[in-house]
C-alpha atoms as a PDB file:
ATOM      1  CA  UNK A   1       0.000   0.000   0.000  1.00  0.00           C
ATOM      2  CA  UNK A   2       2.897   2.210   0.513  1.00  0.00           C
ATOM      3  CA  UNK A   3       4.086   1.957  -3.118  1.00  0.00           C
ATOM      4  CA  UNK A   4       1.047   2.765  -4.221  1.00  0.00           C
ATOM      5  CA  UNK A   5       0.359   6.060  -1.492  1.00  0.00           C
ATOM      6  CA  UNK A   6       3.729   7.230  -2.911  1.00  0.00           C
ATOM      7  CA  UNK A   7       3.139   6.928  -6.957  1.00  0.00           C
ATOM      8  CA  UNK A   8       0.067   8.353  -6.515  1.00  0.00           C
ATOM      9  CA  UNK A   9       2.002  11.684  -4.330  1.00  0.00           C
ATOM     10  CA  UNK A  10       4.830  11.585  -7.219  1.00  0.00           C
ATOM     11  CA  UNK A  11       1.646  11.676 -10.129  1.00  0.00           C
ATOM     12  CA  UNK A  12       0.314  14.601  -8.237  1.00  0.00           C
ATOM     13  CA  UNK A  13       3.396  16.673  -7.790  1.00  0.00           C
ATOM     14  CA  UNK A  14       4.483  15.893 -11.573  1.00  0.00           C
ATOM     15  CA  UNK A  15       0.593  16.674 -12.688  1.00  0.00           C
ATOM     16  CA  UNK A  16       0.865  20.000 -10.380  1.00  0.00           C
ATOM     17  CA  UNK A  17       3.731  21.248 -12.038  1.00  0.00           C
ATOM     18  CA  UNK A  18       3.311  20.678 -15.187  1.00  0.00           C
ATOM     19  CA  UNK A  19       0.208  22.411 -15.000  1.00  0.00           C
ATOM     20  CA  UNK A  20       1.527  25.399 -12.640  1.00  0.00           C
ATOM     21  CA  UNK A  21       4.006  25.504 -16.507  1.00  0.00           C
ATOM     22  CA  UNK A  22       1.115  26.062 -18.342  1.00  0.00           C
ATOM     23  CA  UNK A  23      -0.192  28.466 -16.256  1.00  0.00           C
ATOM     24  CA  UNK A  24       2.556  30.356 -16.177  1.00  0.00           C
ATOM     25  CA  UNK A  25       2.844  30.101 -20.096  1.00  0.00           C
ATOM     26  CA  UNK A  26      -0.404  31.778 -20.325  1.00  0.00           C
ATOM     27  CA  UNK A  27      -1.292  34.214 -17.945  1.00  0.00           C
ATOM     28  CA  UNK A  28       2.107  35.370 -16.543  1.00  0.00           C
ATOM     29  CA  UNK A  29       4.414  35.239 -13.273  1.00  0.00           C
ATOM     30  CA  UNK A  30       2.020  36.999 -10.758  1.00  0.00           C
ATOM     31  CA  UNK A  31      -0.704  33.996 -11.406  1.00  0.00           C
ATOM     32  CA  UNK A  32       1.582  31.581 -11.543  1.00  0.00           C
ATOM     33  CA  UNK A  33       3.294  32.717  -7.890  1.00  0.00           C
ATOM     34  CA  UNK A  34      -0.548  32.589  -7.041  1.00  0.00           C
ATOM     35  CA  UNK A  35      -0.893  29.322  -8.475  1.00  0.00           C
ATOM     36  CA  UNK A  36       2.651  28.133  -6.616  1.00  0.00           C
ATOM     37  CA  UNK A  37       1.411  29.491  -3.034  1.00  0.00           C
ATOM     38  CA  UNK A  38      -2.033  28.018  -3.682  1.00  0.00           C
ATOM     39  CA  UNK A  39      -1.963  24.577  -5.755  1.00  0.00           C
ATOM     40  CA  UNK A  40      -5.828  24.265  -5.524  1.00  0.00           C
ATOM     41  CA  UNK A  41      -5.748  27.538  -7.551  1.00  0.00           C
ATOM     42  CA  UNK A  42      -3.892  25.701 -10.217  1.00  0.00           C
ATOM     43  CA  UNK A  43      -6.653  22.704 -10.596  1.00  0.00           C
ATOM     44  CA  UNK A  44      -9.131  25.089 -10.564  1.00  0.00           C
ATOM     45  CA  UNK A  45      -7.550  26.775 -13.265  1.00  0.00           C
ATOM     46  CA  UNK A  46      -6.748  23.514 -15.439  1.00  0.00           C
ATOM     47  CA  UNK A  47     -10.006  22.052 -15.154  1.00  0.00           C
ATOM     48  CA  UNK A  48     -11.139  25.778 -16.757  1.00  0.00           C
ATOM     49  CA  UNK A  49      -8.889  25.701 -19.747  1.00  0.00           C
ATOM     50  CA  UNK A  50      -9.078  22.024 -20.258  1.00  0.00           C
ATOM     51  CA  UNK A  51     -10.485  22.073 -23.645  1.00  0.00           C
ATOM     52  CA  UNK A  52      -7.951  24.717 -24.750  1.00  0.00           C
ATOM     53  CA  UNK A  53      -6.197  21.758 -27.134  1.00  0.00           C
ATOM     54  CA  UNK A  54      -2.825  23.956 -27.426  1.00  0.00           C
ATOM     55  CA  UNK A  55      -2.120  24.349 -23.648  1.00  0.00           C
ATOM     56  CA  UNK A  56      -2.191  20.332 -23.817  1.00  0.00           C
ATOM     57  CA  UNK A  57      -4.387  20.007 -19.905  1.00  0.00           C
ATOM     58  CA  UNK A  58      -6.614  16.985 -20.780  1.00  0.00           C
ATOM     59  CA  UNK A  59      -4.052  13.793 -19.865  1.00  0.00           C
ATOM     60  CA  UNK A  60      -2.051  16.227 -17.332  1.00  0.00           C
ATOM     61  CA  UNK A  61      -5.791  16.943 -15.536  1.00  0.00           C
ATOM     62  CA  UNK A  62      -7.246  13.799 -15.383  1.00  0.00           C
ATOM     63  CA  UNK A  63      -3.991  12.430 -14.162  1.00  0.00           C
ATOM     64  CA  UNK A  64      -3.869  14.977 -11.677  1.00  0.00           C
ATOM     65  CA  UNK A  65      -7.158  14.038 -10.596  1.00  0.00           C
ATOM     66  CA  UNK A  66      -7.129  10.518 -11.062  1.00  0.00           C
ATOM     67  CA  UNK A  67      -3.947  10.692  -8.485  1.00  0.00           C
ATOM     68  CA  UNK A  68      -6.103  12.191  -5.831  1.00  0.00           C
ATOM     69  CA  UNK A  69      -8.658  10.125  -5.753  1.00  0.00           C
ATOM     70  CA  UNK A  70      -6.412   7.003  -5.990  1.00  0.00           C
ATOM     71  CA  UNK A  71      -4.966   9.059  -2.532  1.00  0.00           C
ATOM     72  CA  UNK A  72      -8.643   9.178  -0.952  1.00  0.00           C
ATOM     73  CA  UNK A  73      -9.415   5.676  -1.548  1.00  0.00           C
ATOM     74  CA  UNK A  74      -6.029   4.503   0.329  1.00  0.00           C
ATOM     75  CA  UNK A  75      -6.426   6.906   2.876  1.00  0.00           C
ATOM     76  CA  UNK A  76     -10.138   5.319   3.105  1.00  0.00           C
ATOM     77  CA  UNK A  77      -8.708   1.796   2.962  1.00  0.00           C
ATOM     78  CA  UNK A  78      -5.377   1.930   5.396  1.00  0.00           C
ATOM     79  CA  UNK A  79      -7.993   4.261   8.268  1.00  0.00           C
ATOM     80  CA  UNK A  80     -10.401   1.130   8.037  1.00  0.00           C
ATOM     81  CA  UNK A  81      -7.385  -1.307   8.347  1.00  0.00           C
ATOM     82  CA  UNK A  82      -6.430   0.807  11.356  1.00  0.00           C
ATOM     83  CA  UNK A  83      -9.619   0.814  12.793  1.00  0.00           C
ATOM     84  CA  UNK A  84     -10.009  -2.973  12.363  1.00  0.00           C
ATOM     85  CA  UNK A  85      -6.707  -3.192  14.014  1.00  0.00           C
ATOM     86  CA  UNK A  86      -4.485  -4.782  10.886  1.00  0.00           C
END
């Protein structure tokens, strides 16, 4: 399960930045320092633009987001292993 927590955290930060690139390739340094302080602002803001085909989002976001919830789910599972006591 530990693999697994820490490919998912490695797909997120890769996803993230990538993104937080694009970002910064289109609307400049101050958003993407916004953006860098605030990540969520940064999936907000790929999820928005995802159908602009030249920024490229579509794989990157659903990565991004697949990565998370893989990261819920384990969170879900190893809490209820914990709570069962294995």
């Amino acid at each position: 399960m530990s693999a697994l927590t820490g490919i998912g955290e490695f797909l997120i930060w890769i996803a993230g930045i990538v993104v937080l690139w694009k970002l910064f390739q289109k609307e400049g340094l101050v958003k993407a320092i916004l953006g860098f302080i605030c990540m969520l602002y940064t999936y907000i803001w790929g999820w928005q633009h995802i159908k602009d085909e030249s920024l490229g989002l579509k794989t990157w976001m659903y990565v991004w987001t697949g990565a998370i919830v893989l990261g819920i789910i384990l969170a879900v599972v190893g809490g209820m292993q914990a709570a069962s006591g294995g």
